[in-house]
Every structure is written in C-alpha cells, then in structure tokens.
Protein backbone atom coordinates (compact mmCIF):
# COMPACT_ATOMS: atom_id res chain seq x y z
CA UNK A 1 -4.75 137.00 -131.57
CA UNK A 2 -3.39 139.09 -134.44
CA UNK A 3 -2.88 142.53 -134.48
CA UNK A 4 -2.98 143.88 -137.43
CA UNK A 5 -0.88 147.45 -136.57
CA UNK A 6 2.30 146.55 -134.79
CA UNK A 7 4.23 149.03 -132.33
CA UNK A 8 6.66 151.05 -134.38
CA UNK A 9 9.84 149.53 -132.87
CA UNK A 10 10.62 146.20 -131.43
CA UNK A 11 12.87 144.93 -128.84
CA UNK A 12 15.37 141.86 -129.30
CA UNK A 13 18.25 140.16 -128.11
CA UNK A 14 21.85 140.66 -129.35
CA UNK A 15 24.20 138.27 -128.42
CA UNK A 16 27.42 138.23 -129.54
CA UNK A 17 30.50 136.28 -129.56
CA UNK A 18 33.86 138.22 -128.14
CA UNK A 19 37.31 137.07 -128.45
CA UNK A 20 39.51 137.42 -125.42
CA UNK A 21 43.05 138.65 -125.08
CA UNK A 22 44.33 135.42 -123.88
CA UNK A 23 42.45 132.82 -126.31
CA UNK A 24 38.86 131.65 -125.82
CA UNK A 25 35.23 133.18 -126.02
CA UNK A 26 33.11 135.06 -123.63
CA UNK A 27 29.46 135.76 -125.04
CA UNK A 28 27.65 139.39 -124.46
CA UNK A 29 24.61 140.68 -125.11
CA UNK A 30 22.55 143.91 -125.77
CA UNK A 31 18.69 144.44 -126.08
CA UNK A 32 18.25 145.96 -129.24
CA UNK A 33 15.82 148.57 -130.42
CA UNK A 34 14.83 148.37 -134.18
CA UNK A 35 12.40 150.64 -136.11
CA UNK A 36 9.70 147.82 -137.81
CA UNK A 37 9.99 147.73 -141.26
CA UNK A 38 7.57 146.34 -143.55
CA UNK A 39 7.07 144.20 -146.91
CA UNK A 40 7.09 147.17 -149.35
CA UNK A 41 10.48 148.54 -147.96
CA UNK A 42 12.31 144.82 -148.26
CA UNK A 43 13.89 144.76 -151.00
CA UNK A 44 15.23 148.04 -150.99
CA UNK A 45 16.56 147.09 -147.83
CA UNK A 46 18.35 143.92 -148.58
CA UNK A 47 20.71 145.54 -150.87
CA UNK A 48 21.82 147.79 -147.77
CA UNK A 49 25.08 146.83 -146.52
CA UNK A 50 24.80 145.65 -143.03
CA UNK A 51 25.90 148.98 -141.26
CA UNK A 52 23.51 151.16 -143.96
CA UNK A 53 21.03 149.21 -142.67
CA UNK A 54 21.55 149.48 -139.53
CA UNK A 55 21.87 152.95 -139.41
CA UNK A 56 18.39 152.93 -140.68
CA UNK A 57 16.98 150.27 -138.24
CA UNK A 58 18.93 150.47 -135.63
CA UNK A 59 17.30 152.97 -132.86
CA UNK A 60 18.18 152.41 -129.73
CA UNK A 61 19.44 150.14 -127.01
CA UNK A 62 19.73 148.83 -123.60
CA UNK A 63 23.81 148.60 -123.27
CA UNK A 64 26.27 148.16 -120.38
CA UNK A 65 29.96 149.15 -120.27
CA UNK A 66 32.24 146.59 -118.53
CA UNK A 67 31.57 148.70 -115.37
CA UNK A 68 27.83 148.85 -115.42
CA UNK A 69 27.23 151.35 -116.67
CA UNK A 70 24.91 152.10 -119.36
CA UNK A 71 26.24 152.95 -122.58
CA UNK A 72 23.83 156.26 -124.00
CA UNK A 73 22.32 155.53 -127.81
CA UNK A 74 24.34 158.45 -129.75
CA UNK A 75 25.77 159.19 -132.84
CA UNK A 76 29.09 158.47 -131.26
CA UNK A 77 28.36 155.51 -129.75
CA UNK A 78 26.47 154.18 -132.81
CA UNK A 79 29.41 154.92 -134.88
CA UNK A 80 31.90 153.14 -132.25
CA UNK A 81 29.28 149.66 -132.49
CA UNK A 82 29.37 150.07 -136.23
CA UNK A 83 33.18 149.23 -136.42
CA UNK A 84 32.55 145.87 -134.97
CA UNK A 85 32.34 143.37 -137.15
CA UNK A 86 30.25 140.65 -135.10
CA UNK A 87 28.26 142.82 -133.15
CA UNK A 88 27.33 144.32 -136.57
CA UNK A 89 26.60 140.83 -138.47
CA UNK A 90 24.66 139.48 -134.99
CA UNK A 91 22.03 142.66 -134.85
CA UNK A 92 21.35 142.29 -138.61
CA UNK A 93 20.59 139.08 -138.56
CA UNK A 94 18.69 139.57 -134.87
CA UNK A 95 16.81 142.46 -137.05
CA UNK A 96 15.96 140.55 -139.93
CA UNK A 97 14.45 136.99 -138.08
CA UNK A 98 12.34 139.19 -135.61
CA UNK A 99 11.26 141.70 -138.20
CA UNK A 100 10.22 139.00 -140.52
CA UNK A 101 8.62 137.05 -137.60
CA UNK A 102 11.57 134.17 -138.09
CA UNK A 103 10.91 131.97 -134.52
CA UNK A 104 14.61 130.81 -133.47
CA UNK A 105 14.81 126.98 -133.58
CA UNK A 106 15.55 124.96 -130.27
C-alpha cells in the first residue's frame, strides 16, 4: 500500500562513530526526528550547509547522556550537537536516504 499523504515528521536512526580518549572507536546512536520535506523544496535544500539544514529538519530526538538520562530537544542542546562534526554529517545523510525513501543496502 501507498499512502499518498505521509506523517509530517519521520523517525530514523543516527549512528555515529566516536573516538575515544585512549585510541579506538565506540559507536552511538540517537533516534532522530526530521520534519518531511518534499520534491519542490529539494533543491533549495541541497545548497544548505549541513547544520542550515539541519536546523531546518532537524526537530526532535530520542537522546541519552552517558548516565541515562535523556538529553531534552532545545535550542541549547541543538546548538551543542551542531558543533559535532560526525554526528552532524551522520543525521544529514540519515535525513536525506529516509526522506528520499533511499533503502540502506545489506
């Protein structure tokens, strides 16, 4: 089946590569909440830089701190995730295959 309207926002996956202090990688991950774009608004938004577009898309989240504890969607917090290079690169990229309908090869 097809439907035609989709939800507003989606949910997806973030995972994302982190360095450690003493050498190595440990991977983390986020569930994501995007606002659904469509066709019309593409190309205006692939000459966004990542974070612009993001800070368009990007509208919400299910986030842990190291304890736990879950990490409120704010300005502050947004602003804090924007600094980080990977995370930033992995939800654009998470964005754009599951806005686009992209299905993630095996």
């Amino acid at each position: 089946m097809f439907i035609l309207t989709p939800d507003e926002t989606f949910k997806a996956t973030v995972k994302v590569q982190v360095a450690m202090p003493k050498g190595g990688w440990r991977e983390e991950s986020f569930v994501a909440i995007f606002k659904r774009t469509f066709e019309e608004d593409r190309e205006e938004l692939m000459k966004l830089s990542n974070v612009e577009l993001l800070r368009r898309v990007l509208t919400g989240w299910e986030m842990v701190d190291e304890n736990r504890v879950p990490v409120p969607f704010n300005e502050q917090n947004l602003e804090a995730f924007l600094r980080l290079t990977g995370a930033v690169r992995e939800a654009m990229l998470v964005y754009w295959q599951h806005n686009v309908g992209a299905k993630e090869k095996n």
